[in-house]
Protein backbone atom coordinates (compact mmCIF):
# COMPACT_ATOMS: atom_id res chain seq x y z
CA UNK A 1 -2.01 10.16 19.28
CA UNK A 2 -0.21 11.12 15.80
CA UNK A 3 0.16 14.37 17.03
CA UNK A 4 2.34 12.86 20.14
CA UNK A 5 4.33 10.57 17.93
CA UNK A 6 5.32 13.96 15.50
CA UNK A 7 6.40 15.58 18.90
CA UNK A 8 8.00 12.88 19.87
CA UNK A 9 9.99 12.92 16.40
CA UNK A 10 10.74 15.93 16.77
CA UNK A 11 12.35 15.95 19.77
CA UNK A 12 14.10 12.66 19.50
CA UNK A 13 15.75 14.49 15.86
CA UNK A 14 15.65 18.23 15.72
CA UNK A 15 17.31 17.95 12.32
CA UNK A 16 14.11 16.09 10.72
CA UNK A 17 12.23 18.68 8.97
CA UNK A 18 8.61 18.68 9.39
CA UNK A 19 7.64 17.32 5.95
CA UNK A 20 10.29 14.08 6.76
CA UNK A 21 8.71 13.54 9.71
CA UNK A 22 4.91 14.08 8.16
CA UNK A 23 6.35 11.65 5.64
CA UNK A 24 7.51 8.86 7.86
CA UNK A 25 4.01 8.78 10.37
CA UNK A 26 1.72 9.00 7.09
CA UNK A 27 3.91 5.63 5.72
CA UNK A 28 3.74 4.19 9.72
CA UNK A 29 0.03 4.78 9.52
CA UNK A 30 -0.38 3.38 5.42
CA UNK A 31 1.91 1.35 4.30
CA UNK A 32 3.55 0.05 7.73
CA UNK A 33 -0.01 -0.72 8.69
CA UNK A 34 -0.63 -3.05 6.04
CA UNK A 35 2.42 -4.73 6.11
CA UNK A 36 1.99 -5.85 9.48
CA UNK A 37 -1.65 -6.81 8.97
CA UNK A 38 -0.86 -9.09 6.06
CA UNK A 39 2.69 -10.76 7.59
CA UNK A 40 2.12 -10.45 11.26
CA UNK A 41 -1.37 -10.67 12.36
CA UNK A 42 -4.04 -10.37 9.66
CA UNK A 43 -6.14 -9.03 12.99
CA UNK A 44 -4.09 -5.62 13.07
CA UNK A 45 -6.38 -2.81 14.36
CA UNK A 46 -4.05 -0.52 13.16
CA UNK A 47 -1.18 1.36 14.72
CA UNK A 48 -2.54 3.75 17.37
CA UNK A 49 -4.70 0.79 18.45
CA UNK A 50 -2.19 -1.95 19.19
CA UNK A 51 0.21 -0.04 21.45
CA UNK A 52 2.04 -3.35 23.04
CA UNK A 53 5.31 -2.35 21.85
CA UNK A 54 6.43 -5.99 22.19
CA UNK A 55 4.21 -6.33 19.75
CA UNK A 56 6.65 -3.95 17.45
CA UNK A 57 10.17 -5.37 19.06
CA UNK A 58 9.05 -8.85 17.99
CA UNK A 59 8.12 -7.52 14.24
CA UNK A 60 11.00 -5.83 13.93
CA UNK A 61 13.32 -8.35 14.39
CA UNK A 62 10.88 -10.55 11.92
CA UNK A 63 11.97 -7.98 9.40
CA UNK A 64 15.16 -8.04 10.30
CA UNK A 65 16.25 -12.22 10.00
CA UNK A 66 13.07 -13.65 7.76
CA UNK A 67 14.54 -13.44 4.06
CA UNK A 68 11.12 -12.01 2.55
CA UNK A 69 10.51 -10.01 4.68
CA UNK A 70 14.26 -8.11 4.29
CA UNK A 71 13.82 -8.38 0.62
CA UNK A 72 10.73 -6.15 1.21
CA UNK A 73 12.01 -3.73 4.16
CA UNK A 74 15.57 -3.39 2.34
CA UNK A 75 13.96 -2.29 -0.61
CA UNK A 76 12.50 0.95 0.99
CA UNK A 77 14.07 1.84 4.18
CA UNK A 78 10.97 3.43 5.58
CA UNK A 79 9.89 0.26 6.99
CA UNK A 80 12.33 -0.28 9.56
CA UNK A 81 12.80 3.51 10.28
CA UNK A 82 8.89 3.76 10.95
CA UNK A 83 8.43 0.66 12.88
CA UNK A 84 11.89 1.75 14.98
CA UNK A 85 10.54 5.30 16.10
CA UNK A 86 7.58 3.81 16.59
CA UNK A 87 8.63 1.29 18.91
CA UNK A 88 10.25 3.90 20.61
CA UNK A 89 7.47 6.63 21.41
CA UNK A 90 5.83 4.08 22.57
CA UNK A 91 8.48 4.06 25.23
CA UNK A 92 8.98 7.65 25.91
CA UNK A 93 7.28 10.25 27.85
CA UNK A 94 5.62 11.65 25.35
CA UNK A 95 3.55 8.72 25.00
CA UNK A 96 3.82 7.27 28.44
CA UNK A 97 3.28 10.89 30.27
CA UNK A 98 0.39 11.86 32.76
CA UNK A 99 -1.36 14.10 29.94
CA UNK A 100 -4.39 11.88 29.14
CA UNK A 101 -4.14 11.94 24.87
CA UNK A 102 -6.13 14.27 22.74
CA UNK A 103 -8.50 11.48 20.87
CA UNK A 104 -9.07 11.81 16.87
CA UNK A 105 -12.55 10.91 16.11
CA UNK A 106 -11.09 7.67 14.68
CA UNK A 107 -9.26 6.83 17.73
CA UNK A 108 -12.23 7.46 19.99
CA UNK A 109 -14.27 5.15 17.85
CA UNK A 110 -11.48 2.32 18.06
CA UNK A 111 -11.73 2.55 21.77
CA UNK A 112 -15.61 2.61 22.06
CA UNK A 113 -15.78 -0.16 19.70
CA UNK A 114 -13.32 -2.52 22.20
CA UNK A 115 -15.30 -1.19 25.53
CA UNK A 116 -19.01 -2.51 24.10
CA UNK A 117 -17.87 -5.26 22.31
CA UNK A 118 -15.91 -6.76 26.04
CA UNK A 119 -18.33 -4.70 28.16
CA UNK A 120 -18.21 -6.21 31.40
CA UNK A 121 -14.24 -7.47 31.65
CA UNK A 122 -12.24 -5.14 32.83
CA UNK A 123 -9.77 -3.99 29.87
CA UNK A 124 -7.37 -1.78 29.52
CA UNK A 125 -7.23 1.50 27.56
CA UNK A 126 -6.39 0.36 23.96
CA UNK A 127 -4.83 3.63 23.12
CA UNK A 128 -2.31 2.91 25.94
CA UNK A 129 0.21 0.92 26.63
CA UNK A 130 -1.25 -2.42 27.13
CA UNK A 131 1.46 -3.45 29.60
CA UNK A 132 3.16 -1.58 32.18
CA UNK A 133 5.99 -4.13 32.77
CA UNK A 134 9.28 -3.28 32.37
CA UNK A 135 11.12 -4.31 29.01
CA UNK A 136 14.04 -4.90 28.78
CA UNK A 137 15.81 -3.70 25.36
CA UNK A 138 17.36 -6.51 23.73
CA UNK A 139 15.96 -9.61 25.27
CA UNK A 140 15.25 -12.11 22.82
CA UNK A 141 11.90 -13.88 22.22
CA UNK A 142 10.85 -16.80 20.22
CA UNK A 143 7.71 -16.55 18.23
CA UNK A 144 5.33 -18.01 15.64
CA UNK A 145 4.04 -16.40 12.58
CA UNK A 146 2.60 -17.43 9.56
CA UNK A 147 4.18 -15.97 6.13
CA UNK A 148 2.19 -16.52 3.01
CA UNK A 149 4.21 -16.73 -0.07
CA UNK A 150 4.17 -14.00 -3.24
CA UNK A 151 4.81 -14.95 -6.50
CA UNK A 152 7.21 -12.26 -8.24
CA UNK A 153 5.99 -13.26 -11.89
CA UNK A 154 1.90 -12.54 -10.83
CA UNK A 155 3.11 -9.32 -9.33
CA UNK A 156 5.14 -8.04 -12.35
CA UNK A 157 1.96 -9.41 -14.45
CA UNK A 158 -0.26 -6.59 -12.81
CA UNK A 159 2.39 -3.80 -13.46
CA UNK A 160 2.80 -4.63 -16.90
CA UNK A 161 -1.30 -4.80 -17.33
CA UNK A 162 -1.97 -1.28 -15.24
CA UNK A 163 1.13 0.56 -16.04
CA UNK A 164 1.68 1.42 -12.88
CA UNK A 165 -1.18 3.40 -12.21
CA UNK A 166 -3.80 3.48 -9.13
CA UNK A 167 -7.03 1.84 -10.73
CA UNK A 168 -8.50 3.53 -8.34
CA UNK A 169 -7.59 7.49 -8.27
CA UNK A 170 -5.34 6.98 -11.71
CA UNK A 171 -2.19 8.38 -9.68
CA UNK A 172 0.81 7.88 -11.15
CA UNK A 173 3.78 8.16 -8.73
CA UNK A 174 6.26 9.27 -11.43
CA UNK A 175 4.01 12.16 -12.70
CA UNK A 176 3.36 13.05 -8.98
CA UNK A 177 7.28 12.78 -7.85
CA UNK A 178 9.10 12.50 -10.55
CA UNK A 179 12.40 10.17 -11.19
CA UNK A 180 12.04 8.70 -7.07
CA UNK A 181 8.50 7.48 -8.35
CA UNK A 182 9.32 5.78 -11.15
CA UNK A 183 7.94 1.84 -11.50
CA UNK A 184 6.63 2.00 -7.96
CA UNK A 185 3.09 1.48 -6.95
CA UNK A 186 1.17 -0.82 -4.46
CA UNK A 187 -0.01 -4.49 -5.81
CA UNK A 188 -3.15 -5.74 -3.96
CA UNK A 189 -4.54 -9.00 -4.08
CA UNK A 190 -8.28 -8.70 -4.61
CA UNK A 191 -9.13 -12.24 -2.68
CA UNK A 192 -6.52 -11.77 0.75
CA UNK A 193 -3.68 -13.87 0.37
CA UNK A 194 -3.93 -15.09 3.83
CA UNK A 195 -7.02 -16.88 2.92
CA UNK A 196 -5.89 -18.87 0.12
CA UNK A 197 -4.65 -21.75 1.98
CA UNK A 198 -1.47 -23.91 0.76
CA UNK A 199 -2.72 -25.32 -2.40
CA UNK A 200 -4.89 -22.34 -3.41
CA UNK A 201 -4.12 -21.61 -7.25
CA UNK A 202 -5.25 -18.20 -9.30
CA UNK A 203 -4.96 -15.75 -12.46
CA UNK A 204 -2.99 -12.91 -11.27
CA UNK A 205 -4.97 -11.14 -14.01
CA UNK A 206 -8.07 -12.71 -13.04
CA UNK A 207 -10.87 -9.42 -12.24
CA UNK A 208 -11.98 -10.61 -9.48
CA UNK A 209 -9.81 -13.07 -7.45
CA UNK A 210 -6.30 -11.53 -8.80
CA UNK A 211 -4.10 -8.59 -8.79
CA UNK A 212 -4.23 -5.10 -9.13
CA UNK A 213 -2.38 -1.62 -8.93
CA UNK A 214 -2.89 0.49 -6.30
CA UNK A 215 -1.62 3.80 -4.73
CA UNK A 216 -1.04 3.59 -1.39
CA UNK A 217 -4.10 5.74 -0.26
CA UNK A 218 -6.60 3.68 -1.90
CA UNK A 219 -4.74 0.28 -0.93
CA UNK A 220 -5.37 1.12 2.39
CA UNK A 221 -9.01 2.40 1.73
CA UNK A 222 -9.53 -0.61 0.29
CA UNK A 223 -9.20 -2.89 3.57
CA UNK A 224 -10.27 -0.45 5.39
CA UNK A 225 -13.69 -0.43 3.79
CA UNK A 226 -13.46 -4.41 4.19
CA UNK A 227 -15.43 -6.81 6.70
CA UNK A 228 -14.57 -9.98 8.45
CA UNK A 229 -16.91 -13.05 7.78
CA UNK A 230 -17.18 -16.63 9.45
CA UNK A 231 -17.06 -19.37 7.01
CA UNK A 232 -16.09 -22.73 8.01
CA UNK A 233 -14.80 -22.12 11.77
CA UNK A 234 -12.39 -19.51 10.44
CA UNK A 235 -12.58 -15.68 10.40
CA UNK A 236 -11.97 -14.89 6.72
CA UNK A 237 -11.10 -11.14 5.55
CA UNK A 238 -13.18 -9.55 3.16
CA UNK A 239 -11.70 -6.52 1.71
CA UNK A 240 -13.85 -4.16 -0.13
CA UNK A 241 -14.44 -5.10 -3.80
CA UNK A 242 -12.64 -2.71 -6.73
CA UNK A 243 -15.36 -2.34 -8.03
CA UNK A 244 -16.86 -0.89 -4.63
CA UNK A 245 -13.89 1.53 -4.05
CA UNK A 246 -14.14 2.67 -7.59
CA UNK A 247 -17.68 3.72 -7.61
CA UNK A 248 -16.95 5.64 -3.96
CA UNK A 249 -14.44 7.55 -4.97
CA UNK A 250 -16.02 8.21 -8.56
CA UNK A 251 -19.42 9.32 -6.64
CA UNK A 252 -17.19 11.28 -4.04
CA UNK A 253 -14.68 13.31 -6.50
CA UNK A 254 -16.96 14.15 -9.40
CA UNK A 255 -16.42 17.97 -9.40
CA UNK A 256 -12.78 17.96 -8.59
């Protein structure tokens, strides 16, 4: 599937050199990803999974009208020039073509993991388009989301504590890409903020339930590597614990 959506960007902008167009499906795939999974649908599977590109129309125009969310997207334009092309390959022939996709070990896990776990109902393939209606581009639909509110004081507590640097990997983006990575890095909240609830207080600095610096690999390694747990009636995310992610990638990268 990621190879279709780089031939699709190709095609759609000839003038997009490869490493731009590497660029934008590695942030799609990272920090896109996330985004959606913490202000959209805390559910995501992750984007060559959810291929309902209503799905994408409906976030999209989230991120264009909902203040917070256009405080976030303005701030790095990659957001709504990802989720655009997106939305669109999922549209074109590339995508929607007779060639049955070439399968990454990843995505042919996603899709056994759907098939046994609904075994029995018929379902359709999750790496294609999960509806074959027509759209029609510009029709406007109403719906519901819950945003959970970020306090810009905790967040620019955890920059000033970690210095902007990945307590994971110890990547710093301005020693990587100079003056364009300057004061940027990822902030994650160790405890999801979608399961604080509305009165839920904490220590941004707090070690275990607060906030820390992370690059955007190892921000997205770190829900990846994350379970979902029942408690009370309610499906609660677990991310993986620092700690747990530190230890990995210490154990991992020890000669390099």
């Amino acid at each position: 599937m990621r190879e279709k959506f780089l031939e699709y960007l190709s095609k759609v902008d000839r003038n997009m050199p490869a490493n731009r167009r590497e660029q934008l499906v590695h942030f799609a795939e990272t920090r896109l990803t996330e985004f959606l999974r913490e202000l959209f649908d805390p559910d995501y599977p992750g984007l060559y999974a959810r291929t309902n590109r209503n799905f994408y129309v409906d976030a999209e125009d989230k991120m264009q009208h909902n203040p917070e969310m256009r405080q976030i997207t303005e701030a790095d334009s990659l957001y709504g020039l990802s989720i655009m092309h997106y939305k669109n390959f999922l549209a074109s022939k590339q995508f929607r073509g007779k060639d049955k996709p070439t399968l990454s070990p990843e995505e042919r896990k996603v899709k056994e993991n759907v098939s046994s776990s609904k075994k029995g109902k018929k379902q359709s393939d999750p790496l294609l388009p999960e509806s074959e209606e027509p759209t029609i581009e510009g029709k406007s639909r109403q719906v519901n989301i819950t945003v959970y509110e970020r306090n810009p004081e905790d967040r620019k507590k955890a920059l000033k504590r970690d210095n902007y640097e990945c307590q994971v990997c110890h990547m710093n983006f301005e020693a990587v890409y100079g003056e364009i990575g300057k004061e940027y890095i990822e902030v994650h909240h160790l405890y999801p903020v979608s399961n604080m609830g509305e009165v839920y207080h904490f220590d941004a600095l707090d070690p275990e339930r607060g906030l820390v610096c992370l690059c955007s690999n190892c921000h997205s390694m770190i829900h990846r590597g994350g379970r979902f747990e029942e408690r009370e009636g309610k499906r609660v995310m677990i991310p993986m614990t620092l700690e747990d992610l530190q230890n990995l990638f210490a154990k991992l990268n020890l000669n390099n």
